[in-house]
C-alpha atoms as a PDB file:
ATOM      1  CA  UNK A   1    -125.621 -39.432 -36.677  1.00  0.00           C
ATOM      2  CA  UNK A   2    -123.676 -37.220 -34.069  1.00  0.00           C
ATOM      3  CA  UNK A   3    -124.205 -37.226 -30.844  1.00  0.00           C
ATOM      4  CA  UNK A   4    -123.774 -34.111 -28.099  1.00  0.00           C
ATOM      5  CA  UNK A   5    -120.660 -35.243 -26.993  1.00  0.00           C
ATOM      6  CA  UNK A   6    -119.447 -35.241 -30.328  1.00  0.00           C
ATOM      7  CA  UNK A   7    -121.083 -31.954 -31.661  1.00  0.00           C
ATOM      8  CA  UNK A   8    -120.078 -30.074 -28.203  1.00  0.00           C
ATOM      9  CA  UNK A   9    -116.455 -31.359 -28.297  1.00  0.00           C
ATOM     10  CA  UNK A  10    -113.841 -28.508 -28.334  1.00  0.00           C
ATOM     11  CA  UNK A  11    -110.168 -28.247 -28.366  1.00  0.00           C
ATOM     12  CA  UNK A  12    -108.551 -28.072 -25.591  1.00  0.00           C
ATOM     13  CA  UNK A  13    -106.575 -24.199 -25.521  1.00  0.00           C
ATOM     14  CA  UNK A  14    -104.079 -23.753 -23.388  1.00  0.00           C
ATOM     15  CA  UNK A  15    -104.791 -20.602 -21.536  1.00  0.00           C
ATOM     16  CA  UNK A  16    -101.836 -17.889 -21.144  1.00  0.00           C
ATOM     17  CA  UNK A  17    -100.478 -17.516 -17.696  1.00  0.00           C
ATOM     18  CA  UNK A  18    -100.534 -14.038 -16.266  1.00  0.00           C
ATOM     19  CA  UNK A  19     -99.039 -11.590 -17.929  1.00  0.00           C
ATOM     20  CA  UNK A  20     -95.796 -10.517 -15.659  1.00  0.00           C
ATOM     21  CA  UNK A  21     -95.851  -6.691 -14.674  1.00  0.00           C
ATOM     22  CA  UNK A  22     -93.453  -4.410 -16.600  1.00  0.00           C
ATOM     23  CA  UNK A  23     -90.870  -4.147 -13.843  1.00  0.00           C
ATOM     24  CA  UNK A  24     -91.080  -8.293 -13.329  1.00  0.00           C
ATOM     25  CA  UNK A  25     -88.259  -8.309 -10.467  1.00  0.00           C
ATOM     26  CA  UNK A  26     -85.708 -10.371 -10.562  1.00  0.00           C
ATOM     27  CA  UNK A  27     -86.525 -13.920 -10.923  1.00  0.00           C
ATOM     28  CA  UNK A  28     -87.968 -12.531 -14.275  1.00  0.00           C
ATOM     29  CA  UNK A  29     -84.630 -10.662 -15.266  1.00  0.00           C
ATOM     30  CA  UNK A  30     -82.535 -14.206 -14.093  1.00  0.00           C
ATOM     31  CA  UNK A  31     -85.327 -16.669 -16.456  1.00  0.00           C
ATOM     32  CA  UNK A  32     -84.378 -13.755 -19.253  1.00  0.00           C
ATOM     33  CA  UNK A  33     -80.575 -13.944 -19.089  1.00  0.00           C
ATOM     34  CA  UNK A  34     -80.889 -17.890 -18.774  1.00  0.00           C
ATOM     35  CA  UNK A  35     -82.309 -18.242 -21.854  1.00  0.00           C
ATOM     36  CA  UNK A  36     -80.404 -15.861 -23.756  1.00  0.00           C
ATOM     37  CA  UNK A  37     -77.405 -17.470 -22.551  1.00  0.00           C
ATOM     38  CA  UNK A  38     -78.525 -21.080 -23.683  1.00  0.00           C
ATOM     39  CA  UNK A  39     -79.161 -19.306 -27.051  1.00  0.00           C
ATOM     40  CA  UNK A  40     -75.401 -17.505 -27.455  1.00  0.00           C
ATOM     41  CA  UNK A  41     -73.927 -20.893 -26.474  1.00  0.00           C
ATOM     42  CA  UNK A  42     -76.365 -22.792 -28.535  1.00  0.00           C
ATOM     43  CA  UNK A  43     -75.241 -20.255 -31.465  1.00  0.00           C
ATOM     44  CA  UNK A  44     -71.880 -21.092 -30.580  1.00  0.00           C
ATOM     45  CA  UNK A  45     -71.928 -24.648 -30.978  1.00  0.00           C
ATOM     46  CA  UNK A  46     -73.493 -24.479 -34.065  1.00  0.00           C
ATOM     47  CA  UNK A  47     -71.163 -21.873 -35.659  1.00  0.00           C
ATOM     48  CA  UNK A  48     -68.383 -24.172 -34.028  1.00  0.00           C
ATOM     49  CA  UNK A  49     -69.920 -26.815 -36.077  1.00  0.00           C
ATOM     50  CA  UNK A  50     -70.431 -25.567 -39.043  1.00  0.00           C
ATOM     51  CA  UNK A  51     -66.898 -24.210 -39.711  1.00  0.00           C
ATOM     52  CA  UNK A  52     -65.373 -27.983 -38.624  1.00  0.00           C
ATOM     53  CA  UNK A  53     -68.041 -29.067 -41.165  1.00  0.00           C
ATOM     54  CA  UNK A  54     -66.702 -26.925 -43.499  1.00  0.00           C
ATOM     55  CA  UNK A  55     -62.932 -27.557 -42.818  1.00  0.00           C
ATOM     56  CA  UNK A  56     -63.432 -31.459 -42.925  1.00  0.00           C
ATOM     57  CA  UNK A  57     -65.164 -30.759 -46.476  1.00  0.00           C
ATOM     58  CA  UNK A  58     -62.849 -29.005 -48.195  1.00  0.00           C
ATOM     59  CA  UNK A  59     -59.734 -31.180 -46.597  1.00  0.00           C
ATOM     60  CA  UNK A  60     -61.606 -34.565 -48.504  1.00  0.00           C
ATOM     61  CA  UNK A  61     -62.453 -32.844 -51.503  1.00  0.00           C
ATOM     62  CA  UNK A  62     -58.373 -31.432 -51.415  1.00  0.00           C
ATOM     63  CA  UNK A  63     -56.907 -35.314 -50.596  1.00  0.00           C
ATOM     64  CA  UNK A  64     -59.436 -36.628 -53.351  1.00  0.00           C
ATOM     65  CA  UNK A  65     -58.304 -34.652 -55.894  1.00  0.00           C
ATOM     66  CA  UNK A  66     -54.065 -35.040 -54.734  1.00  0.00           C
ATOM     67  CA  UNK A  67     -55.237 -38.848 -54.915  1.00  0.00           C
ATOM     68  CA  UNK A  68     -56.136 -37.941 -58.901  1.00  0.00           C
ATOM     69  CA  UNK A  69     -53.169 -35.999 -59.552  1.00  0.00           C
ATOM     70  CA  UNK A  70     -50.748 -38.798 -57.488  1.00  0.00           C
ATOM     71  CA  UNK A  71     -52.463 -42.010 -59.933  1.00  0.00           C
ATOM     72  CA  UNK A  72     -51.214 -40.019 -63.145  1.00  0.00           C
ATOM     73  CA  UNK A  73     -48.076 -38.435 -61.777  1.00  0.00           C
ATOM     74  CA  UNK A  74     -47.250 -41.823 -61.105  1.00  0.00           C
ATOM     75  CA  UNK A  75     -47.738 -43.647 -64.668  1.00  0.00           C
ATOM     76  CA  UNK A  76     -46.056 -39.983 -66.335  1.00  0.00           C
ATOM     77  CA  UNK A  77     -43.037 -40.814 -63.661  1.00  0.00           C
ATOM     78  CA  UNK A  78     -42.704 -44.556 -64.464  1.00  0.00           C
ATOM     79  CA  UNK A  79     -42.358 -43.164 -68.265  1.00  0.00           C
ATOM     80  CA  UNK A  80     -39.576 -40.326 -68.112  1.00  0.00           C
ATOM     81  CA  UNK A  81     -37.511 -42.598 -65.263  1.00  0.00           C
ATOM     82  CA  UNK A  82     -37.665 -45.361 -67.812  1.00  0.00           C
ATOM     83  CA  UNK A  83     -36.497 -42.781 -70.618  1.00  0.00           C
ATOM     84  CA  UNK A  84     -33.767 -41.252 -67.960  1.00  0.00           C
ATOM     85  CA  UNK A  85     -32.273 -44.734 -67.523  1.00  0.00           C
ATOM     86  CA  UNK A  86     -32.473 -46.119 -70.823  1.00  0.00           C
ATOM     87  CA  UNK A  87     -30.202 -42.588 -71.451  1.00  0.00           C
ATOM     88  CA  UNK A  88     -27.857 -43.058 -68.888  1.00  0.00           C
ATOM     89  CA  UNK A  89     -27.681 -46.909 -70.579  1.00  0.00           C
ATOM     90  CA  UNK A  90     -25.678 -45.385 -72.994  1.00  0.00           C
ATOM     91  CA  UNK A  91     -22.994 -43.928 -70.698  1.00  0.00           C
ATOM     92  CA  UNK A  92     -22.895 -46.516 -67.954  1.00  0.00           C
ATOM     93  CA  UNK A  93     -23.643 -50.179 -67.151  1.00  0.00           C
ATOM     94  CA  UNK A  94     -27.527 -51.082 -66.962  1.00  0.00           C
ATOM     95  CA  UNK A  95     -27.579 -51.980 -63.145  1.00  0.00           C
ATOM     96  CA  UNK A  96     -25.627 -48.651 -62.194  1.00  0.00           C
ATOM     97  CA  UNK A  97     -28.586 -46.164 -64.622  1.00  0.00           C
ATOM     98  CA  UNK A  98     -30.609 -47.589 -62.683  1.00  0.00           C
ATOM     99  CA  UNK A  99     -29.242 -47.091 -59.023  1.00  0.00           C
ATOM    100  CA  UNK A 100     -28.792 -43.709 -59.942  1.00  0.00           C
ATOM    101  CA  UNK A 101     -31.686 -42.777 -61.210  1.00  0.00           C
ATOM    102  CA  UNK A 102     -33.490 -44.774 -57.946  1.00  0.00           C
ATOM    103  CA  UNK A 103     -31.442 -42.923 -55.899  1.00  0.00           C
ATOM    104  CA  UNK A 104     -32.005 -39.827 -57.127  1.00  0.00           C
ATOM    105  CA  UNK A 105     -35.387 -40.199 -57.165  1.00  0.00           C
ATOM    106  CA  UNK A 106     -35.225 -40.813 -53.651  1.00  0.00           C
ATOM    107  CA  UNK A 107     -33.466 -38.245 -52.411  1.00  0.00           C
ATOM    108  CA  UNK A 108     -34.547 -35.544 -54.696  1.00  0.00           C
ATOM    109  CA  UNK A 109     -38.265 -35.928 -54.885  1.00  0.00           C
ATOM    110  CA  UNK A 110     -39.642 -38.712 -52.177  1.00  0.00           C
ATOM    111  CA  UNK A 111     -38.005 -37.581 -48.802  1.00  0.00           C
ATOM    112  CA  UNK A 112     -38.800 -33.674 -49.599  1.00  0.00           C
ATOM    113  CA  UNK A 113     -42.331 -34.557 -50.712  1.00  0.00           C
ATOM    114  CA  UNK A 114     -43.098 -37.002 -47.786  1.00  0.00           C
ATOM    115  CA  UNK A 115     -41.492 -34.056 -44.933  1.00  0.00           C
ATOM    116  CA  UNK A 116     -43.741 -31.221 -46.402  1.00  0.00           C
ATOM    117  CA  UNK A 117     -47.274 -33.902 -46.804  1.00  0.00           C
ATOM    118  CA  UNK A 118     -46.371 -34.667 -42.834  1.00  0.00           C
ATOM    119  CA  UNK A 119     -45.850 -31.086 -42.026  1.00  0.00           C
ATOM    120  CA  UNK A 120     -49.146 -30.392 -43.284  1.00  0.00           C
ATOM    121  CA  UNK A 121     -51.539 -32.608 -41.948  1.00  0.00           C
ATOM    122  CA  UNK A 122     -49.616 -32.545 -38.751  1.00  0.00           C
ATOM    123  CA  UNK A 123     -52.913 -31.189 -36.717  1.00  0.00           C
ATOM    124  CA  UNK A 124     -56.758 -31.309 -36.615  1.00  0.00           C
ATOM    125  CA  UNK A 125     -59.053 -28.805 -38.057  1.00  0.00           C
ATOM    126  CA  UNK A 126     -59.521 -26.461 -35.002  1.00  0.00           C
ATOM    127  CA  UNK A 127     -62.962 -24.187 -34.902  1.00  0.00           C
ATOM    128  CA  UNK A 128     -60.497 -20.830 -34.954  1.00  0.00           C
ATOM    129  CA  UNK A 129     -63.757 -18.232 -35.332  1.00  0.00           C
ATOM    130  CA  UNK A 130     -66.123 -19.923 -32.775  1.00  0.00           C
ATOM    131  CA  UNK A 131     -63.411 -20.452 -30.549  1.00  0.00           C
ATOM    132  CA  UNK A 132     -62.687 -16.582 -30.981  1.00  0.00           C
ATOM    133  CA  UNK A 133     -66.634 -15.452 -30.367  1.00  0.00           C
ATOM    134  CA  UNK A 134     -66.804 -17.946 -27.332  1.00  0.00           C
ATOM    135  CA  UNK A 135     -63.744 -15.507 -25.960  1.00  0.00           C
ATOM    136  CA  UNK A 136     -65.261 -12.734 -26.812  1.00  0.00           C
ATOM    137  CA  UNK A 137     -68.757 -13.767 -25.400  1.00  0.00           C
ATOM    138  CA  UNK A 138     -67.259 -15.255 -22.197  1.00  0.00           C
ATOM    139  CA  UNK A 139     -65.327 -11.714 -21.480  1.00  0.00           C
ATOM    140  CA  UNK A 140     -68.389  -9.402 -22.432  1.00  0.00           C
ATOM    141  CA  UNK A 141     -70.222 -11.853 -19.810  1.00  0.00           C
ATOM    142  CA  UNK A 142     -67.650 -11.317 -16.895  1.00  0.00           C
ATOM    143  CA  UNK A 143     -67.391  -7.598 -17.828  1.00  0.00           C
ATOM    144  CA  UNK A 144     -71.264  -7.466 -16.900  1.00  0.00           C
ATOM    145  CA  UNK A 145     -70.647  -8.986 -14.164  1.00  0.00           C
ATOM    146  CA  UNK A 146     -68.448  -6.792 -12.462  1.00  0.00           C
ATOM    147  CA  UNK A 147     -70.422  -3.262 -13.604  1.00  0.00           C
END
């Protein structure tokens, strides 16, 4: 069985403040620009984010599949190196094929290979856009200002 206090019970609504006139000075103009400022930069750390996000994404899926390609370029180099020295077995002793082609290896495809991979992972994925619309948000701001 209910009782009144549980049949009169009611939600408690919060009631709206006053609405603020149509011209509502300027502590209402300064709470306005506040908050669409902590929007834009929220905005902008999110964009900023998402294209890092992005970056990072694309740079793990790229080193994953160089990681693929590097296991079976290895074996198929092991196989024609072997082939390139047993060839130059015929021509020279069996210690010097070999030098040579280790050498040349070395000097034609490891150093070259190893300058260019260091060139390009040489710096960090930089936000380029959000760091370009935080500029351009930050000047429109002071340009405000001054008019």
């Amino acid at each position: 069985m209910r009782t009144r206090a549980e049949s009169d019970w009611e939600p408690e609504v919060a009631t709206p403040r006053s609405e603020p006139s149509a011209n509502g000075g300027v502590g209402q103009a300064v709470k306005e620009v506040t908050d669409r400022l902590k929007t834009i930069l929220t905005l902008e750390i999110e964009l900023a984010k998402l294209e890092v996000s992005r970056k990072i994404a694309a740079f793990a899926i790229g080193i994953g599949m160089l990681l693929g390609a590097a296991v079976f370029a290895l074996y198929a180099i092991g196989f024609l190196l072997a082939a390139l020295a047993s060839g130059l077995d015929t021509w020279l002793a069996h210690w010097l094929a070999d030098l040579a082609v280790g050498l040349g290896l070395l000097f034609l495809l490891v150093l070259p290979l190893a300058l260019i991979g260091k060139k390009k992972l040489a710096g960090p994925p930089v936000p380029r856009r959000a760091i370009h619309e935080a500029k351009l948000t930050s000047e429109a701001l002071k340009k405000s200002d001054g008019a």
